[in-house]
PDB file of N, CA and C in Angstrom:
ATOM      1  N   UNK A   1     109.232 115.139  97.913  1.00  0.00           N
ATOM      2  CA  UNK A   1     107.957 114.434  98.059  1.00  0.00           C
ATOM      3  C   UNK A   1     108.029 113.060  97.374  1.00  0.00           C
ATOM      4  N   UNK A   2     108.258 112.708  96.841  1.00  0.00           N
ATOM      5  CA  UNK A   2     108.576 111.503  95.196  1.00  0.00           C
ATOM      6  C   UNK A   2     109.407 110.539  95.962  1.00  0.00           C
ATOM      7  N   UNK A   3     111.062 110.948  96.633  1.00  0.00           N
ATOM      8  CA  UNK A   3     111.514 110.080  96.965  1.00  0.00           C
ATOM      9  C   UNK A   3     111.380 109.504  98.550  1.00  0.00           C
ATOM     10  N   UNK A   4     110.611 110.417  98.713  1.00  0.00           N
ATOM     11  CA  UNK A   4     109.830 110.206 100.606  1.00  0.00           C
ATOM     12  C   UNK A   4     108.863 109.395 100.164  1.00  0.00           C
ATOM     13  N   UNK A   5     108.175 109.100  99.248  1.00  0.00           N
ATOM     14  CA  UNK A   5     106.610 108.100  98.579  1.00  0.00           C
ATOM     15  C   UNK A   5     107.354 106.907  98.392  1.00  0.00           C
ATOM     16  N   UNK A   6     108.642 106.988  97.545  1.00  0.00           N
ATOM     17  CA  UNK A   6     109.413 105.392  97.196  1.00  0.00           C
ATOM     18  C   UNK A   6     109.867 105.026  98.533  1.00  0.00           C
ATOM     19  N   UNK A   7     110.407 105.541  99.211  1.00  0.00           N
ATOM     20  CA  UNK A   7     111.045 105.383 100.707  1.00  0.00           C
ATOM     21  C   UNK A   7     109.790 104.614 101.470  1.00  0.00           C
ATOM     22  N   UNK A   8     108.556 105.108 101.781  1.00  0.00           N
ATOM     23  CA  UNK A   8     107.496 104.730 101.778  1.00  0.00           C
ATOM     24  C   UNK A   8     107.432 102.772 101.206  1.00  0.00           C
ATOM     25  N   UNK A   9     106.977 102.994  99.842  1.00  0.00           N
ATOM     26  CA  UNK A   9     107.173 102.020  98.989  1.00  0.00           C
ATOM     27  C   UNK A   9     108.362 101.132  99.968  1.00  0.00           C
ATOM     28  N   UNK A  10     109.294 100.898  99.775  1.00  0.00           N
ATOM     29  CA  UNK A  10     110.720 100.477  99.679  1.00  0.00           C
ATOM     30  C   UNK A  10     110.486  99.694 101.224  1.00  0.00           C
ATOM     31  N   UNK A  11     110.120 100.246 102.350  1.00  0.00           N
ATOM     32  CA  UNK A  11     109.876 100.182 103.356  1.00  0.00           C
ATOM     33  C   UNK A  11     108.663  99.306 103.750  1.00  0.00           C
ATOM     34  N   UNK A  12     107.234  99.484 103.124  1.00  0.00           N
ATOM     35  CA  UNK A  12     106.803  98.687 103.067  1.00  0.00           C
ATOM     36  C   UNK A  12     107.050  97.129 102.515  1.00  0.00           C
ATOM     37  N   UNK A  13     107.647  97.126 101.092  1.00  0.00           N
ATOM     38  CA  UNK A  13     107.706  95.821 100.567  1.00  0.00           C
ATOM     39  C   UNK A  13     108.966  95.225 101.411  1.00  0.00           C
ATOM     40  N   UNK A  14     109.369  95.800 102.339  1.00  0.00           N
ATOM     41  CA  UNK A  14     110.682  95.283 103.219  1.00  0.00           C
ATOM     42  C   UNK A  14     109.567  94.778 104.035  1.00  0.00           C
ATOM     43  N   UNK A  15     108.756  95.260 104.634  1.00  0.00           N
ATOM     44  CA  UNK A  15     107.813  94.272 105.439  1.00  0.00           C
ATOM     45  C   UNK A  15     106.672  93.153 104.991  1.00  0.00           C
ATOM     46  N   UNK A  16     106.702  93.541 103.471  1.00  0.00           N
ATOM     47  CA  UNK A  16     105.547  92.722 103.396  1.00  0.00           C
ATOM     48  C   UNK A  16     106.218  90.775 102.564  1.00  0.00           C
ATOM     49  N   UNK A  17     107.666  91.519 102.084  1.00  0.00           N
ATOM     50  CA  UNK A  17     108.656  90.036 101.556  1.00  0.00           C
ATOM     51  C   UNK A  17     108.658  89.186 102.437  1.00  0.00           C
ATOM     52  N   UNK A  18     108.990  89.159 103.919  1.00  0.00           N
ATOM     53  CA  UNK A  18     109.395  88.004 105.041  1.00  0.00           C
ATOM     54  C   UNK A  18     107.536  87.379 105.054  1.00  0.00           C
ATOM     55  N   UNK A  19     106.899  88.451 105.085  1.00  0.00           N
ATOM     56  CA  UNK A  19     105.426  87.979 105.179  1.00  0.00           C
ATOM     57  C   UNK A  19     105.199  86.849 104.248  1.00  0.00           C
ATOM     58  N   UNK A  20     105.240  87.478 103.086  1.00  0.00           N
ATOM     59  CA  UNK A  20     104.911  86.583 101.870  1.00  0.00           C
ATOM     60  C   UNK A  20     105.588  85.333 101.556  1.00  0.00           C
ATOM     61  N   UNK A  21     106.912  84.944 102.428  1.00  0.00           N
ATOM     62  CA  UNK A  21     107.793  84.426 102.093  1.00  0.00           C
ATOM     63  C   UNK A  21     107.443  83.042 103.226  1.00  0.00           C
ATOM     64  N   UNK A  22     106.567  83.687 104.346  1.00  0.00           N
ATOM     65  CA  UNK A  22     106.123  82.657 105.755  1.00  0.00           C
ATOM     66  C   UNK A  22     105.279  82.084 105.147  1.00  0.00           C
ATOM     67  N   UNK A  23     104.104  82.545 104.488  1.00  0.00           N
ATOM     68  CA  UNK A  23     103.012  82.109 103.490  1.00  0.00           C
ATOM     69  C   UNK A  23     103.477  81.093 102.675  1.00  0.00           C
ATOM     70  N   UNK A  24     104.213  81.256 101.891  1.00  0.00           N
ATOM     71  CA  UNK A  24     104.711  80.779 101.006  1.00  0.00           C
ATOM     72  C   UNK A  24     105.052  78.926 101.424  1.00  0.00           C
ATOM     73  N   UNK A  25     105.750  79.050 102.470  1.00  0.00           N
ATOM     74  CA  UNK A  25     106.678  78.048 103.334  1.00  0.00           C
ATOM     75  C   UNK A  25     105.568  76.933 103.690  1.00  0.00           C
ATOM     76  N   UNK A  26     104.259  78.223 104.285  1.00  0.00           N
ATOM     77  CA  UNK A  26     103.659  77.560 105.200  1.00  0.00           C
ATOM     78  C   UNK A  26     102.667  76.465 104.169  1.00  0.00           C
ATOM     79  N   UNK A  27     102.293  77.507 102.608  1.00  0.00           N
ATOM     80  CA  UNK A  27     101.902  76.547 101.914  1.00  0.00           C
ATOM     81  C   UNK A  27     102.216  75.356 100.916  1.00  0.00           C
ATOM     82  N   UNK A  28     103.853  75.570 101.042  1.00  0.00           N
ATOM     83  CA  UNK A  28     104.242  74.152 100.585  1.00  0.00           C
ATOM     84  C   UNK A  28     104.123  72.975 101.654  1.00  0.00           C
ATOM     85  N   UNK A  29     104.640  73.490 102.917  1.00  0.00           N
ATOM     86  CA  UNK A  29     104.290  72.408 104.199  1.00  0.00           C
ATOM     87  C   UNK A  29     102.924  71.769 103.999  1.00  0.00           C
ATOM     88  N   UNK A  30     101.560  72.551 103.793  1.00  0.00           N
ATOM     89  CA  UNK A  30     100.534  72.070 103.790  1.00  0.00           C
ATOM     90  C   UNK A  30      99.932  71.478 102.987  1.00  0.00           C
ATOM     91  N   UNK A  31     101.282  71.807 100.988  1.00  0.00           N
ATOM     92  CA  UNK A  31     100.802  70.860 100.132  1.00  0.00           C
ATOM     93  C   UNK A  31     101.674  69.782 100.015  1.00  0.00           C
ATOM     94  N   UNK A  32     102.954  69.535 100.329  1.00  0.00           N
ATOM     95  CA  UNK A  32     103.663  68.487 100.975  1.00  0.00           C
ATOM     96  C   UNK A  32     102.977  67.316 101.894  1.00  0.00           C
ATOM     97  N   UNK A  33     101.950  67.806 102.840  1.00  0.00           N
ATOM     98  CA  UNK A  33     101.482  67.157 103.628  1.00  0.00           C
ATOM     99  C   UNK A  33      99.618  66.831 103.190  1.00  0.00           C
TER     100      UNK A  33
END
């Protein structure tokens, strides 16, 4: 149960890094500009 919850975990923050990382990009572009 424990390592099926981190797997969980692990899996999500694999989707939510590229997210955070577009954000990120998109708000230096917009304080750059």
């Amino acid at each position: 149960m424990a390592s099926s919850k981190a797997k969980a975990i692990l899996t999500d923050s694999h989707f939510w890094v590229p997210f955070l990382v577009l954000l990120a990009g998109i708000g230096l572009l917009v304080a750059l500009h």
